[in-house]
C-alpha atoms as a PDB file:
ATOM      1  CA  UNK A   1      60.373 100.081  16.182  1.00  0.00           C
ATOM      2  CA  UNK A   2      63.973 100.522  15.560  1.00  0.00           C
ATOM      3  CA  UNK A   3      63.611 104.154  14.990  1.00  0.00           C
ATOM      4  CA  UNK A   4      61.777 105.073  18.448  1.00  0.00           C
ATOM      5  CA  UNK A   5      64.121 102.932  20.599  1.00  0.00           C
ATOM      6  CA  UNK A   6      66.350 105.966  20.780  1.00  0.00           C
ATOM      7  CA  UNK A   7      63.808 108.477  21.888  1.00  0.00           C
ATOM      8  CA  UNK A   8      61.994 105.516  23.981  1.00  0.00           C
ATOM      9  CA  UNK A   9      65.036 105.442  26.315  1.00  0.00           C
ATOM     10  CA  UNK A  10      64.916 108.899  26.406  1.00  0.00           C
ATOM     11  CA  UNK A  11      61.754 109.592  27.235  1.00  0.00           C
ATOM     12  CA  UNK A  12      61.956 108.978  30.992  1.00  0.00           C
ATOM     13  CA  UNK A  13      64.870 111.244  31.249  1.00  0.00           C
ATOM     14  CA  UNK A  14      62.564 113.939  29.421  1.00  0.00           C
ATOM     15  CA  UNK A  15      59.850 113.372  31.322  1.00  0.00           C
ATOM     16  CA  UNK A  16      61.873 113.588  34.439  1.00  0.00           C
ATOM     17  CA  UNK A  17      63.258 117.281  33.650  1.00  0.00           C
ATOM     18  CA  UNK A  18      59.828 117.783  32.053  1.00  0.00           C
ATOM     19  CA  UNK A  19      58.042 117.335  35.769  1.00  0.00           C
ATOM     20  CA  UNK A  20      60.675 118.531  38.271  1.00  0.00           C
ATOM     21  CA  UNK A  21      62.329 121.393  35.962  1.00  0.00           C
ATOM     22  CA  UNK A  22      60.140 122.675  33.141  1.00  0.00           C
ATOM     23  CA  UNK A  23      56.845 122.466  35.705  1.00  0.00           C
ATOM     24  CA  UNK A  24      58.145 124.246  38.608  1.00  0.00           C
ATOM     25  CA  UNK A  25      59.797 127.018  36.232  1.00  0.00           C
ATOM     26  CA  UNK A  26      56.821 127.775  35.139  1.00  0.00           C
ATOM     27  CA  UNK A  27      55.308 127.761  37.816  1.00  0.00           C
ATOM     28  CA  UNK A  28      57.770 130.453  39.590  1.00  0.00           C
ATOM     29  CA  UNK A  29      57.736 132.369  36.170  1.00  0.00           C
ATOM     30  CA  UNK A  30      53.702 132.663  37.004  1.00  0.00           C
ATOM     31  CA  UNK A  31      54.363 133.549  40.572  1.00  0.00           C
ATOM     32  CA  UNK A  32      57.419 136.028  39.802  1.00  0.00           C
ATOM     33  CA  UNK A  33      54.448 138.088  37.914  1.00  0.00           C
ATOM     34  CA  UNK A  34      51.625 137.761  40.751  1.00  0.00           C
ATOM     35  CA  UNK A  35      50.755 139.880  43.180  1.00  0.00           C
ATOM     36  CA  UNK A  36      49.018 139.979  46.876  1.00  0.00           C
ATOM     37  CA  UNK A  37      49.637 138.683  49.819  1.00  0.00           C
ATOM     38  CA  UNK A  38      50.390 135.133  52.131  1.00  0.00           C
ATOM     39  CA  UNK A  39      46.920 135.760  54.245  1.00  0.00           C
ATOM     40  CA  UNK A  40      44.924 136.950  51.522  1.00  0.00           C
ATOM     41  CA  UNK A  41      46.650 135.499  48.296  1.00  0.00           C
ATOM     42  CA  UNK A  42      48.089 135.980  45.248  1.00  0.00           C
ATOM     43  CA  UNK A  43      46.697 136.673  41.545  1.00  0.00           C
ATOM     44  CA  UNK A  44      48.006 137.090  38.570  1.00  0.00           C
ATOM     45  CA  UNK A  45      48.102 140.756  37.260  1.00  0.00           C
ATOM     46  CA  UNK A  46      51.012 140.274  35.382  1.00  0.00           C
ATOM     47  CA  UNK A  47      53.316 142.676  37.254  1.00  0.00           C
ATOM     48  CA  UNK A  48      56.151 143.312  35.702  1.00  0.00           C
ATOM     49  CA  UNK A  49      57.156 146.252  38.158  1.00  0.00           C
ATOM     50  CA  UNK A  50      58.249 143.461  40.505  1.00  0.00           C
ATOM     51  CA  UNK A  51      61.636 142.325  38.370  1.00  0.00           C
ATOM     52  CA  UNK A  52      62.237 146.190  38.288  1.00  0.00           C
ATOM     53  CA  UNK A  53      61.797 146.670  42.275  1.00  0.00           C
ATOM     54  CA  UNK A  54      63.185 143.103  43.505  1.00  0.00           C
ATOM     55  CA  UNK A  55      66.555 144.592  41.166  1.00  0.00           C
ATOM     56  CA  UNK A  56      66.197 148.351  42.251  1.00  0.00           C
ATOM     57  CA  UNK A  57      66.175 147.182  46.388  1.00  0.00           C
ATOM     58  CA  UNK A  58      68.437 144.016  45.939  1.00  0.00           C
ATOM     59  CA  UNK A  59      71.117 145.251  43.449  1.00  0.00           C
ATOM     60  CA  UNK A  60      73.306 145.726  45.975  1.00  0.00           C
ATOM     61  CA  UNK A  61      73.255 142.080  47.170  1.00  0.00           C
ATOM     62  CA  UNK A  62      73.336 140.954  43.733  1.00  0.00           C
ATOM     63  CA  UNK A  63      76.651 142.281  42.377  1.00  0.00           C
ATOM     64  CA  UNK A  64      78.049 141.142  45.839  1.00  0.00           C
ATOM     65  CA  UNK A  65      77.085 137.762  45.203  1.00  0.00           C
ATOM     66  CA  UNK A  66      78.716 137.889  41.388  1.00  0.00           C
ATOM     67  CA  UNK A  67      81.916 139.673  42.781  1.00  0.00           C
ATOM     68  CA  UNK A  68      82.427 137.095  45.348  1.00  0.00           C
ATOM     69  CA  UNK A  69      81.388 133.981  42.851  1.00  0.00           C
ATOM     70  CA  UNK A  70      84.012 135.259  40.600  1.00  0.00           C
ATOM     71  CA  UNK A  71      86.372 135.897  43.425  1.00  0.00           C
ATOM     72  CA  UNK A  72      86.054 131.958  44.538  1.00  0.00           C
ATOM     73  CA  UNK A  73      86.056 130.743  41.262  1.00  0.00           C
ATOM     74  CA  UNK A  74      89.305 132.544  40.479  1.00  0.00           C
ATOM     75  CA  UNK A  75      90.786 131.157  43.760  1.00  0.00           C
ATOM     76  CA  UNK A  76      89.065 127.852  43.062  1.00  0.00           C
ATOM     77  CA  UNK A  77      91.045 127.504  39.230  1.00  0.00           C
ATOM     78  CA  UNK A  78      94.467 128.954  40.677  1.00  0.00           C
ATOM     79  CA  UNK A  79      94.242 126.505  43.702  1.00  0.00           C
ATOM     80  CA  UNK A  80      92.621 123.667  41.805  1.00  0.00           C
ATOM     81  CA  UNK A  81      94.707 123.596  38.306  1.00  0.00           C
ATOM     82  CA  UNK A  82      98.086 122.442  39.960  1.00  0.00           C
ATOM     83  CA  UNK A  83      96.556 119.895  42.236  1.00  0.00           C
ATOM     84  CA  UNK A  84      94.791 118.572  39.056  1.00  0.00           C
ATOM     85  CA  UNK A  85      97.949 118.378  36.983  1.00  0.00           C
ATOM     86  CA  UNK A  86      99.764 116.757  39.946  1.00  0.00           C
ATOM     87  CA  UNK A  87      97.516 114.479  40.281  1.00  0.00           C
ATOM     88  CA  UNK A  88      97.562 113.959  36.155  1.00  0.00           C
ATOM     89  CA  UNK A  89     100.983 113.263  35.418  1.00  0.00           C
ATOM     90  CA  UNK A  90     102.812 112.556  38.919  1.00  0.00           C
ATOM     91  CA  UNK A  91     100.353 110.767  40.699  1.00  0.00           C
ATOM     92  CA  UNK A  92     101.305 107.373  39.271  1.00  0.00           C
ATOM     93  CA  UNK A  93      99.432 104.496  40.853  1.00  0.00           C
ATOM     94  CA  UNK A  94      97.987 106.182  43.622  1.00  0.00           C
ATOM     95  CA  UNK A  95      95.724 108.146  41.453  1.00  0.00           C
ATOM     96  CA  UNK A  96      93.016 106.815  42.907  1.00  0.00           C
ATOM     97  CA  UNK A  97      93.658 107.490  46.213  1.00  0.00           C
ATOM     98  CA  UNK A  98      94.489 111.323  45.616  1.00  0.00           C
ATOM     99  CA  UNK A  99      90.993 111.216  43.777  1.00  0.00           C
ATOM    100  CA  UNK A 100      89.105 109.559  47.163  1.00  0.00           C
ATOM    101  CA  UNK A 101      90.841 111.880  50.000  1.00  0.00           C
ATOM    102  CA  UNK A 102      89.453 114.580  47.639  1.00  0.00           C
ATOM    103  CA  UNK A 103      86.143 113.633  47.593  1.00  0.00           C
ATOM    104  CA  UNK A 104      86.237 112.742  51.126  1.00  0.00           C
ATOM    105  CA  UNK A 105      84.682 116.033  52.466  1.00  0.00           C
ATOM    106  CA  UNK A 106      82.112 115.415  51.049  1.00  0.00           C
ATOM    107  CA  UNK A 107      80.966 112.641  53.185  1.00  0.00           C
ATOM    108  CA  UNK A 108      79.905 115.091  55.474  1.00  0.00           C
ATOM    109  CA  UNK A 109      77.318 117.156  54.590  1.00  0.00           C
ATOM    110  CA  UNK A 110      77.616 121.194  53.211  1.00  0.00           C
ATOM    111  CA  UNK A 111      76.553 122.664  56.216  1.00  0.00           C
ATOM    112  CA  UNK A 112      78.583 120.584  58.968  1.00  0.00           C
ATOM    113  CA  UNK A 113      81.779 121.420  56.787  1.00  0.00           C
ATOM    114  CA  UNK A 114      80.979 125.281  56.584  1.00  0.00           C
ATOM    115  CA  UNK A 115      80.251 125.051  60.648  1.00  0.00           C
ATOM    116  CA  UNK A 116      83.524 123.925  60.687  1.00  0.00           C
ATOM    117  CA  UNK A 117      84.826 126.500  59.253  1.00  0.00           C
ATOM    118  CA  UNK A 118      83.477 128.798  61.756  1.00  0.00           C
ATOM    119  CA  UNK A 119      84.927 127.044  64.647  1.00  0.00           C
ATOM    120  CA  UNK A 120      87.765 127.232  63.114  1.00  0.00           C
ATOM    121  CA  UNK A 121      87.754 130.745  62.206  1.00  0.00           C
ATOM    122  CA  UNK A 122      86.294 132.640  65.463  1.00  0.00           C
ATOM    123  CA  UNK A 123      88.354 134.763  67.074  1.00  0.00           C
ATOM    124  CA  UNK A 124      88.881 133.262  69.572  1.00  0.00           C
ATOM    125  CA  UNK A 125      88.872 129.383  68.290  1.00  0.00           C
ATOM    126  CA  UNK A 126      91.392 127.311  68.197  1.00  0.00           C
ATOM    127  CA  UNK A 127      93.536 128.854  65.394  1.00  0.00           C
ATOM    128  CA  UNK A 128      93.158 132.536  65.660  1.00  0.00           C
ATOM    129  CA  UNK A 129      92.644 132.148  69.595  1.00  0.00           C
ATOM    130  CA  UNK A 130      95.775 130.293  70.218  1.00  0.00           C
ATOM    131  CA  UNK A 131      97.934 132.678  67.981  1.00  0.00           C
ATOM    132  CA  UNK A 132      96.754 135.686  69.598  1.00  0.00           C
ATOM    133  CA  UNK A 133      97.860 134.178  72.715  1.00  0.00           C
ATOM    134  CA  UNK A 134     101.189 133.968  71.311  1.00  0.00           C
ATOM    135  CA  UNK A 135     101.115 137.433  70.436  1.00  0.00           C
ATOM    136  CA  UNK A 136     101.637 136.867  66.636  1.00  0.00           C
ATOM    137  CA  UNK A 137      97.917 137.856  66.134  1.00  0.00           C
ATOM    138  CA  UNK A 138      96.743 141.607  67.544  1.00  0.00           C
ATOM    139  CA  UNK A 139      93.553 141.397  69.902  1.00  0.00           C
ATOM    140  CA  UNK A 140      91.117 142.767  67.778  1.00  0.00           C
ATOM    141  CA  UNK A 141      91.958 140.431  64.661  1.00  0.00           C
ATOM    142  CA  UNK A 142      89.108 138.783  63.032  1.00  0.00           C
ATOM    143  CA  UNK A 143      87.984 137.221  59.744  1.00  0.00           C
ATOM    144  CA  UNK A 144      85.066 135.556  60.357  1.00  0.00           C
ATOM    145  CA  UNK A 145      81.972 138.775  59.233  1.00  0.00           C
ATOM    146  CA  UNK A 146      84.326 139.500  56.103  1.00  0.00           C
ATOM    147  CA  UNK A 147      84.806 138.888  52.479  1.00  0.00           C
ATOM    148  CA  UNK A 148      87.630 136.551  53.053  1.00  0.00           C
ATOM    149  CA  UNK A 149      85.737 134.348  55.219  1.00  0.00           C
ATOM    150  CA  UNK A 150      82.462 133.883  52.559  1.00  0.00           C
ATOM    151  CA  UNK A 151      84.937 133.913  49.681  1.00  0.00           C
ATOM    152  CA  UNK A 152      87.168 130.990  51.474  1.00  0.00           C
ATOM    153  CA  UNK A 153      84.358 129.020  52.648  1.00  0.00           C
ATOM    154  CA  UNK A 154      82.753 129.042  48.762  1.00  0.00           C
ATOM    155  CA  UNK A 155      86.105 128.273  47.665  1.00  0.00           C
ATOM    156  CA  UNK A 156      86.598 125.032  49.893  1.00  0.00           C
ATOM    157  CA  UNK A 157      83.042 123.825  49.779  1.00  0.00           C
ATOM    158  CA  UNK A 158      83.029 123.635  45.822  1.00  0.00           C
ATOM    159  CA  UNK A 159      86.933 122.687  45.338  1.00  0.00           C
ATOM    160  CA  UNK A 160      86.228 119.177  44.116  1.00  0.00           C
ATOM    161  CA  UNK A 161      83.892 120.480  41.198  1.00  0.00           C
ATOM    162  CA  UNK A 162      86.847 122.573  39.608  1.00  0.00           C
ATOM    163  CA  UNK A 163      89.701 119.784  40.396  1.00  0.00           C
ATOM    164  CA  UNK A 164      87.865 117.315  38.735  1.00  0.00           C
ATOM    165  CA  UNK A 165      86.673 118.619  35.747  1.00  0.00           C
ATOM    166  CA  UNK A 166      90.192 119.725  35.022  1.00  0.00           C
ATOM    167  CA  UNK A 167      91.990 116.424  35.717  1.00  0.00           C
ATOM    168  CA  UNK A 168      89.981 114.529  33.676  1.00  0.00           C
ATOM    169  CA  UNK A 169      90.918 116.867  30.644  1.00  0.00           C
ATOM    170  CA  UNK A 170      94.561 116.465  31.915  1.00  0.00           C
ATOM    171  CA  UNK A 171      94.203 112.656  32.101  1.00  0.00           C
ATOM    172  CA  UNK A 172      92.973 112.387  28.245  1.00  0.00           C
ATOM    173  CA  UNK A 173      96.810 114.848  27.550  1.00  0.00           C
ATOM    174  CA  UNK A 174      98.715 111.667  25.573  1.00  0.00           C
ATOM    175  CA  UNK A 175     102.345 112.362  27.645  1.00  0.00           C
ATOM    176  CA  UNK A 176     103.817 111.972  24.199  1.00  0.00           C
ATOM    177  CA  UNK A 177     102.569 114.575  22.584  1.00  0.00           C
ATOM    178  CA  UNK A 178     104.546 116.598  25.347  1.00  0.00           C
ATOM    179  CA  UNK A 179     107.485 114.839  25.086  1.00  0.00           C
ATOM    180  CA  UNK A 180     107.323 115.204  21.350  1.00  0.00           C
ATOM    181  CA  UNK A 181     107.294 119.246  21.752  1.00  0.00           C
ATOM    182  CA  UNK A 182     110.443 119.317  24.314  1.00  0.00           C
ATOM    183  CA  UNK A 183     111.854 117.169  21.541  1.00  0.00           C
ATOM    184  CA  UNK A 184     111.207 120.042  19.157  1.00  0.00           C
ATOM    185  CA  UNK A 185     113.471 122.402  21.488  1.00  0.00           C
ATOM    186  CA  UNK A 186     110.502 123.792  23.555  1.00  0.00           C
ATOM    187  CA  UNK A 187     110.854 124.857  26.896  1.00  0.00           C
ATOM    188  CA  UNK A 188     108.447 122.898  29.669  1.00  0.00           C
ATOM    189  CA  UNK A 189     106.957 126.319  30.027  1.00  0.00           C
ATOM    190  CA  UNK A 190     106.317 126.534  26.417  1.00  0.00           C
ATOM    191  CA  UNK A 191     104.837 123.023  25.851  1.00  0.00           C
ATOM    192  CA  UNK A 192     102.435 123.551  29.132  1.00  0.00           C
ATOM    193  CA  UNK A 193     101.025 126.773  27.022  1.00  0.00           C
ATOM    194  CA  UNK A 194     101.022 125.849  23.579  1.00  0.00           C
ATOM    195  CA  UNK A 195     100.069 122.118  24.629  1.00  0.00           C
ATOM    196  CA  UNK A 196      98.872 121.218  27.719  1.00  0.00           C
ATOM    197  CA  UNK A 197      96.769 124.293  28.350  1.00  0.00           C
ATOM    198  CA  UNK A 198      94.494 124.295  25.144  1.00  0.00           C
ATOM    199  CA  UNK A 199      94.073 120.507  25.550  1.00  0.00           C
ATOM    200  CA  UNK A 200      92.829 121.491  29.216  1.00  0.00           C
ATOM    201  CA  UNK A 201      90.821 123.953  28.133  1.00  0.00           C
ATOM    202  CA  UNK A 202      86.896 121.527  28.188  1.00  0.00           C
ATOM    203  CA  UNK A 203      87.524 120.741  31.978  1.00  0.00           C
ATOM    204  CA  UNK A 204      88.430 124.532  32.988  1.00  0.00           C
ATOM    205  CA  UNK A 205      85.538 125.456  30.893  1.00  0.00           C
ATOM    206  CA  UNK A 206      83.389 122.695  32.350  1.00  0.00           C
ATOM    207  CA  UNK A 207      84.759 123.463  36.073  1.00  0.00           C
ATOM    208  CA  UNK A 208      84.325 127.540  35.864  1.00  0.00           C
ATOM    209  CA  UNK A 209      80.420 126.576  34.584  1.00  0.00           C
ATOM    210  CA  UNK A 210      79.815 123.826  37.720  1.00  0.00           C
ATOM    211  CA  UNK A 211      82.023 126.226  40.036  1.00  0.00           C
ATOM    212  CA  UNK A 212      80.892 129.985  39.700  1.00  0.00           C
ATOM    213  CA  UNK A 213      76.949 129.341  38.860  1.00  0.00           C
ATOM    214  CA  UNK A 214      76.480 127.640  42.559  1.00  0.00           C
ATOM    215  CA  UNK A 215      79.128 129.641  44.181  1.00  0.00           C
ATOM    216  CA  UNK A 216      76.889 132.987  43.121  1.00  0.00           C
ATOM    217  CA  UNK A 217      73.943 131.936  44.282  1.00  0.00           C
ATOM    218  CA  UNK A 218      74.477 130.359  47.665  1.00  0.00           C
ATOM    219  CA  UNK A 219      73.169 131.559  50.819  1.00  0.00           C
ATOM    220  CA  UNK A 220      75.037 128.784  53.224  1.00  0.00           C
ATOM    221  CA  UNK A 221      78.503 130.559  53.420  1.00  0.00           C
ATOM    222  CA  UNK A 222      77.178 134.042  53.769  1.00  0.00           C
ATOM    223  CA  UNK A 223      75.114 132.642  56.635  1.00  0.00           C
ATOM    224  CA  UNK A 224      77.289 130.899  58.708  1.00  0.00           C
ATOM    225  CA  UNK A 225      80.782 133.026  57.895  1.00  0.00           C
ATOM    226  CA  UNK A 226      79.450 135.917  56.747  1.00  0.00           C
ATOM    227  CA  UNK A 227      77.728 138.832  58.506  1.00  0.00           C
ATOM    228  CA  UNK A 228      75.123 141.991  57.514  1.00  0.00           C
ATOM    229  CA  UNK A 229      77.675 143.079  55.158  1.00  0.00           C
ATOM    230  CA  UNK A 230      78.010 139.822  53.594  1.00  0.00           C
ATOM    231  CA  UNK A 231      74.542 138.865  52.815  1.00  0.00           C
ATOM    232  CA  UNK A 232      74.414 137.309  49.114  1.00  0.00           C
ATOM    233  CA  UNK A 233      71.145 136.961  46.858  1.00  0.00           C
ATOM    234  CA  UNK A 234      70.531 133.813  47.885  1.00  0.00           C
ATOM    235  CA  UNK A 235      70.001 134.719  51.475  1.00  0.00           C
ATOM    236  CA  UNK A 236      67.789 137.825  50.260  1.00  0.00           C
ATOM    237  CA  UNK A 237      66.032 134.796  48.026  1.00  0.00           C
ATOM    238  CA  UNK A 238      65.545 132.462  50.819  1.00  0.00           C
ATOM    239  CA  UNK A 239      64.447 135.362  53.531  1.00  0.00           C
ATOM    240  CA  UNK A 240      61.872 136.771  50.789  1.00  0.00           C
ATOM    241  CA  UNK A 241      60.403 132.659  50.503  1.00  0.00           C
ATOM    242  CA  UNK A 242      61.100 131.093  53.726  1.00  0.00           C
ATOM    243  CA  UNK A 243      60.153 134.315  56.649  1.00  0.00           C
ATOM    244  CA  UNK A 244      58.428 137.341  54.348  1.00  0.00           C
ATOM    245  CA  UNK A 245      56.732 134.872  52.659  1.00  0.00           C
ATOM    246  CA  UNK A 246      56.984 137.493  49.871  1.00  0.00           C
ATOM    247  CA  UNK A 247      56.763 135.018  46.751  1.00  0.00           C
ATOM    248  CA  UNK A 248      56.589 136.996  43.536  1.00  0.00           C
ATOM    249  CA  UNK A 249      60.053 139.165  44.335  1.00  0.00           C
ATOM    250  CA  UNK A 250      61.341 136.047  45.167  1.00  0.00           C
ATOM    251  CA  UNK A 251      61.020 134.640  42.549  1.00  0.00           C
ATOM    252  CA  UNK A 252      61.786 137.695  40.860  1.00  0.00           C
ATOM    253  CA  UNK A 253      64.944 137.435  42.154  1.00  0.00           C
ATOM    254  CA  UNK A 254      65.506 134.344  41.128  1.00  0.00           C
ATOM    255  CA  UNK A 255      64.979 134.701  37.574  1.00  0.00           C
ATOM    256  CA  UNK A 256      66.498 137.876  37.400  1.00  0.00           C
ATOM    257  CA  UNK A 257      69.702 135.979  38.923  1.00  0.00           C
ATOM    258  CA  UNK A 258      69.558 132.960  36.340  1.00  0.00           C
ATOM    259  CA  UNK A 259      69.189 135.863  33.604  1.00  0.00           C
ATOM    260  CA  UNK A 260      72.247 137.642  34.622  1.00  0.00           C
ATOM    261  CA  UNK A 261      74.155 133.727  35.390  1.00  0.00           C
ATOM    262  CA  UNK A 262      73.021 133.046  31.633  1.00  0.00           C
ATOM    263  CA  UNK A 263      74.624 135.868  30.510  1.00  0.00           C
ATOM    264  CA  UNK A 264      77.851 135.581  31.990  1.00  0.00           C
ATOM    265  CA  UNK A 265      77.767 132.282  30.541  1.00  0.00           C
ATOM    266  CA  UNK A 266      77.428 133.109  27.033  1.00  0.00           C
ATOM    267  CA  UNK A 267      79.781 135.711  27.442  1.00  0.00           C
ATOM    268  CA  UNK A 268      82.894 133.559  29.035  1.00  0.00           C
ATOM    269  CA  UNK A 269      81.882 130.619  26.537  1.00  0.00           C
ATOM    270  CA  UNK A 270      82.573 133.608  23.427  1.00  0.00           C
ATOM    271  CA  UNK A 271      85.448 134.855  25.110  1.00  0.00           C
ATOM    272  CA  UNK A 272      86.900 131.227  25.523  1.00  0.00           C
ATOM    273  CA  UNK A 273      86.360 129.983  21.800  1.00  0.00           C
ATOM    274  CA  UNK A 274      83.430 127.150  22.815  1.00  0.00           C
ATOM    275  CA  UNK A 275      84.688 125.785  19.118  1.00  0.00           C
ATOM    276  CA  UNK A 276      87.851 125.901  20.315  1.00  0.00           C
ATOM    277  CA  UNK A 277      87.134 124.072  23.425  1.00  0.00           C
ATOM    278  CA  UNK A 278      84.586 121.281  21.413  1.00  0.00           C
ATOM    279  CA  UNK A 279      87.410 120.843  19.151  1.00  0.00           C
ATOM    280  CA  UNK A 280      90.396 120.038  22.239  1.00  0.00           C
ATOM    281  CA  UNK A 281      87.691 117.661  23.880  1.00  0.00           C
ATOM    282  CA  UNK A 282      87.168 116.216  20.825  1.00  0.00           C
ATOM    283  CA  UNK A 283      90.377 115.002  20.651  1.00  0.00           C
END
């Protein structure tokens, strides 16, 4: 009995991804190779033309929507590294505060917070309206409709998930060991590269993973900030469900965007050394 305790406990959590992940994969995997119709249904002819014509009319959309995940997460790690080593080493005993007004936002749910954005962003809101009126801003300025606008509201919206990631790597850094290389003559700049930064290395590596894969494929930001020019895969994913009722290049699309996602997540975790980043959490 001893021996099946272990996979006893686990069992619910297996079943769990078992029914609500493995089921309705392949159940979309099914779908992705049906064809037909919403009014007179869909069968399964296993149509593999419609991965090659959901990629041939979307492709577009779907190197905008990697270009501007990459773009936030970029922003999100250049923003979100410093805040998490402030945080780490000079927040003292109000760590836990820091930590709370960061998670604040999200008491209020994704949507509200990327309205907000937008009424804070129009052109005539209360930011951009009242500069204009100073004359520091030219008539016809505008961001919402842009790349900017998408790319900062991805970039606020997932924030937290690359911050904290990182400072709990930073928080596991033994201030010692620092102090021991300054002691050995190097600079700060040197012991933050040959120290700090490889012991840092899981929760960048975790925080790019939890940052860029929902950045890519959300349709929220594109939405609400974005305009025609804008539109990501996940809009053209949730337009081909929700209003075409077009299922099998939906889910198409969806696949062939968790392909491409899987990819570029083999291919950062070999550029990154994943041994080299087990071995720094392991320690």
């Amino acid at each position: 009995m001893r021996r099946l305790t272990p996979y006893l406990l686990a069992l619910p959590g297996w079943m769990w991804l078992a029914i609500f992940l493995v089921v309705p994969m392949a159940a979309m995997a099914s779908v992705s190779l049906q064809t037909g119709n919403a009014i007179d249904g869909y069968a399964m002819t296993f149509a593999v033309s419609n991965y090659t014509d959901a990629l041939g009319r979307y492709s577009t959309q779907l190197v905008r929507s990697l270009v501007y995940g990459g773009l936030a997460t970029a922003a999100m790690l250049v923003i979100g590294y410093p805040v998490a080593y402030w945080i780490a080493f000079r927040g003292g005993r109000r760590k836990s505060v820091y930590l709370f007004l960061l998670l604040l936002p999200f008491f209020v749910s994704f949507v509200l917070r990327t309205i907000s954005w937008n009424f804070l962003l129009a052109d005539n809101g209360i930011l951009f309206g009242t500069l204009k009126s100073w004359g520091v801003l030219p008539a016809d300025f505008h961001v919402l409709a842009t790349t900017v606008a998408v790319v900062g509201g991805l970039t606020y919206n997932f924030l937290p998930f690359m911050i904290l990631p990182i400072y709990v790597a930073l928080e596991r850094v033994d201030p010692r060991v620092v102090e021991a290389a300054q002691d050995l003559y190097a600079t700060r700049t040197a012991a933050f590269r040959r120290v700090v930064l490889p012991l840092s290395l899981p929760g960048v590596f975790a925080g790019v993973l939890m940052t860029f894969v929902p950045a890519t494929a959300d349709p929220i930001n594109a939405a609400i900030l974005g305009g025609t020019a804008n539109t990501m895969i996940g809009n053209i994913i949730q337009t081909e469900y929700l209003t075409n009722l077009n299922y099998p290049t939906a889910s198409a699309l969806s696949f062939t965007l968790m392909a491409v996602l899987l990819v570029g997540i083999f291919v950062y975790a070999r550029a990154l050394g994943t041994e080299n980043v087990l071995e720094a959490a392991a320690r």
